[in-house]
C-alpha atoms as a PDB file:
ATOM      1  CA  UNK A   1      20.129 -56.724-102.730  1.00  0.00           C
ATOM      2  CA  UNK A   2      22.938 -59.417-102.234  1.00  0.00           C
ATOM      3  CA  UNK A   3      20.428 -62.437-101.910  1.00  0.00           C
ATOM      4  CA  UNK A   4      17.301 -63.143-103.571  1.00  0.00           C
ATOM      5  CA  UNK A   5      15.163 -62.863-100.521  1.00  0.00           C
ATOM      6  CA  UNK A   6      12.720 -59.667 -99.780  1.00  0.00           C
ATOM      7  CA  UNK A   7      13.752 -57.837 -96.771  1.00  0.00           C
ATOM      8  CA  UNK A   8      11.403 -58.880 -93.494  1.00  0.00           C
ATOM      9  CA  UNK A   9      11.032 -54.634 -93.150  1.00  0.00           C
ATOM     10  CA  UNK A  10      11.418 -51.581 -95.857  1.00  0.00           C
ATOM     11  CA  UNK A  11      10.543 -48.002 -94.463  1.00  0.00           C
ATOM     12  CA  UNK A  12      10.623 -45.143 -96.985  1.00  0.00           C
ATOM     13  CA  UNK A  13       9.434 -41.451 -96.603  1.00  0.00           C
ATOM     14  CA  UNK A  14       7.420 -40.967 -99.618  1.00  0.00           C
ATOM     15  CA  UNK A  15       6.585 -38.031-101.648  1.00  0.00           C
ATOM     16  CA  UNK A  16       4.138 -37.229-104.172  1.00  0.00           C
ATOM     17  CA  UNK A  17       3.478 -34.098-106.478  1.00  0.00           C
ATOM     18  CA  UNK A  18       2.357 -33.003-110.042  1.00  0.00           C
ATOM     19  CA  UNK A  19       4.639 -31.455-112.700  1.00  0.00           C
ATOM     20  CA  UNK A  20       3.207 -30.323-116.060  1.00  0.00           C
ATOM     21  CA  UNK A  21       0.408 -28.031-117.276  1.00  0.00           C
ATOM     22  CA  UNK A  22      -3.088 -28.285-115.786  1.00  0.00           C
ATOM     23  CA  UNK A  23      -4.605 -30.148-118.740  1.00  0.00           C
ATOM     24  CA  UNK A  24      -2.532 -33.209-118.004  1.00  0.00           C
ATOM     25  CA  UNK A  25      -0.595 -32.883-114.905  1.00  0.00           C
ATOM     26  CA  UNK A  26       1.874 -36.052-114.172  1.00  0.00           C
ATOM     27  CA  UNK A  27       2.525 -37.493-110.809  1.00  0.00           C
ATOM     28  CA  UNK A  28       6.048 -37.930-109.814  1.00  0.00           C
ATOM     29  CA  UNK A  29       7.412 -39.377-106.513  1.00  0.00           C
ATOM     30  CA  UNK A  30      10.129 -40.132-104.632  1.00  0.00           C
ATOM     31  CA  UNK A  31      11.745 -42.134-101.635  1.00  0.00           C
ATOM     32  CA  UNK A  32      13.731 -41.966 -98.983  1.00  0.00           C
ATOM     33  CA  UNK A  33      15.499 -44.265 -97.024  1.00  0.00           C
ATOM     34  CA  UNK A  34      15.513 -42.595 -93.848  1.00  0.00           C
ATOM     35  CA  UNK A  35      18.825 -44.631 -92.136  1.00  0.00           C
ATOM     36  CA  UNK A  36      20.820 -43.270 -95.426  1.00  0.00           C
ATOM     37  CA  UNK A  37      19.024 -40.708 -96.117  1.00  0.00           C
ATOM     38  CA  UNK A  38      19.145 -42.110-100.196  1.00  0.00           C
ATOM     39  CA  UNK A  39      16.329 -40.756-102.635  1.00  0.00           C
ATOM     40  CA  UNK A  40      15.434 -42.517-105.530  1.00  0.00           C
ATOM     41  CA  UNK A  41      13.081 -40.457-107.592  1.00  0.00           C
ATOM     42  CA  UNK A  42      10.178 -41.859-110.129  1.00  0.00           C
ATOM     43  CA  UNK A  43       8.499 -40.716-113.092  1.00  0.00           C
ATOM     44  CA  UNK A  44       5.616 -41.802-112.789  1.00  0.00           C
ATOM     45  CA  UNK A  45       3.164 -43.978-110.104  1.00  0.00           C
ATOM     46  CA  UNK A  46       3.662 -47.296-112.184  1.00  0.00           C
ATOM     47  CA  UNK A  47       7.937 -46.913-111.775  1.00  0.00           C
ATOM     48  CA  UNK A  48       7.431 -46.502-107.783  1.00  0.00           C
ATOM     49  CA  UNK A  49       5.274 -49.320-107.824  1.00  0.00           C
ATOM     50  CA  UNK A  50       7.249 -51.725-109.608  1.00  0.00           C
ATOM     51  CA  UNK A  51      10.575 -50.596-107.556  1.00  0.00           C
ATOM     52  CA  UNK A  52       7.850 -51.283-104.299  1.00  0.00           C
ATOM     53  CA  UNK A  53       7.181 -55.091-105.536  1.00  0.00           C
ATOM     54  CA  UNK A  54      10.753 -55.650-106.596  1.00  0.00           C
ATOM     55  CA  UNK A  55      12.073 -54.771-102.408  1.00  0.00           C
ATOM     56  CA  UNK A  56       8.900 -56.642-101.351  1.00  0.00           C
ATOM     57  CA  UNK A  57       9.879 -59.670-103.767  1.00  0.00           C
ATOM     58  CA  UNK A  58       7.258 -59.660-105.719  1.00  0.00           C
ATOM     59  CA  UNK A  59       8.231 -59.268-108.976  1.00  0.00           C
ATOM     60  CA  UNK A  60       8.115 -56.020-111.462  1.00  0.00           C
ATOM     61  CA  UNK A  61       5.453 -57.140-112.997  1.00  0.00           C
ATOM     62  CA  UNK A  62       1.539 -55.815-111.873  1.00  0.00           C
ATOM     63  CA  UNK A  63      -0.784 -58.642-110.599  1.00  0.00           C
ATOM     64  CA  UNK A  64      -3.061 -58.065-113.513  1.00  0.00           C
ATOM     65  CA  UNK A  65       0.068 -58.739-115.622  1.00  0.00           C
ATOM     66  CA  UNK A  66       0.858 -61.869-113.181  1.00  0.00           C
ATOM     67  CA  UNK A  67      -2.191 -63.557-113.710  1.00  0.00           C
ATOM     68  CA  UNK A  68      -3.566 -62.232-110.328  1.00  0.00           C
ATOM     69  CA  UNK A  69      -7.115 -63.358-108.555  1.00  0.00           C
ATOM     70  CA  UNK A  70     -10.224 -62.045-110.189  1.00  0.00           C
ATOM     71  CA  UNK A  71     -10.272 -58.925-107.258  1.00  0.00           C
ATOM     72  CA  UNK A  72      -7.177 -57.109-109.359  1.00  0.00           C
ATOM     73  CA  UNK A  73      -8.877 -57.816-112.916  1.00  0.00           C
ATOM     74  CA  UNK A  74     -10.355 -54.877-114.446  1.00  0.00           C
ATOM     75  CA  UNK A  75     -13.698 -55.533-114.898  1.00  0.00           C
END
């Protein structure tokens, strides 16, 4: 992004699926921007999430990593 400031809108096509064996499948994902039709793929759920907070300007970091309320703490 050229400034530091979140975009007011973000709209992705997402899509999920499982590679692996059955014992311990893995989720991967990916997005799309659907004006430029750009994919950005992910390994697993916690790299799309980060990429989601970092174009919502939120930081990489999970809440429970942030500090966050007492909702997002394990318990």
């Amino acid at each position: 992004m050229a400034n530091d400031r979140p975009e007011a809108y973000l709209s992705y096509l997402l899509r999920l699926w499982t590679s692996g064996g059955d014992e311990r499948p893995t989720w991967r994902a990916s997005l799309e921007d659907p004006l430029t039709g750009v994919r950005k793929g992910f390994a697993d759920p916690d790299a799309l999430f980060t990429f989601l907070r970092e174009r919502m300007g939120l930081g990489g970091e999970r809440p429970e990593q942030q500090g966050g309320d007492a909702e997002s703490q394990p318990m």
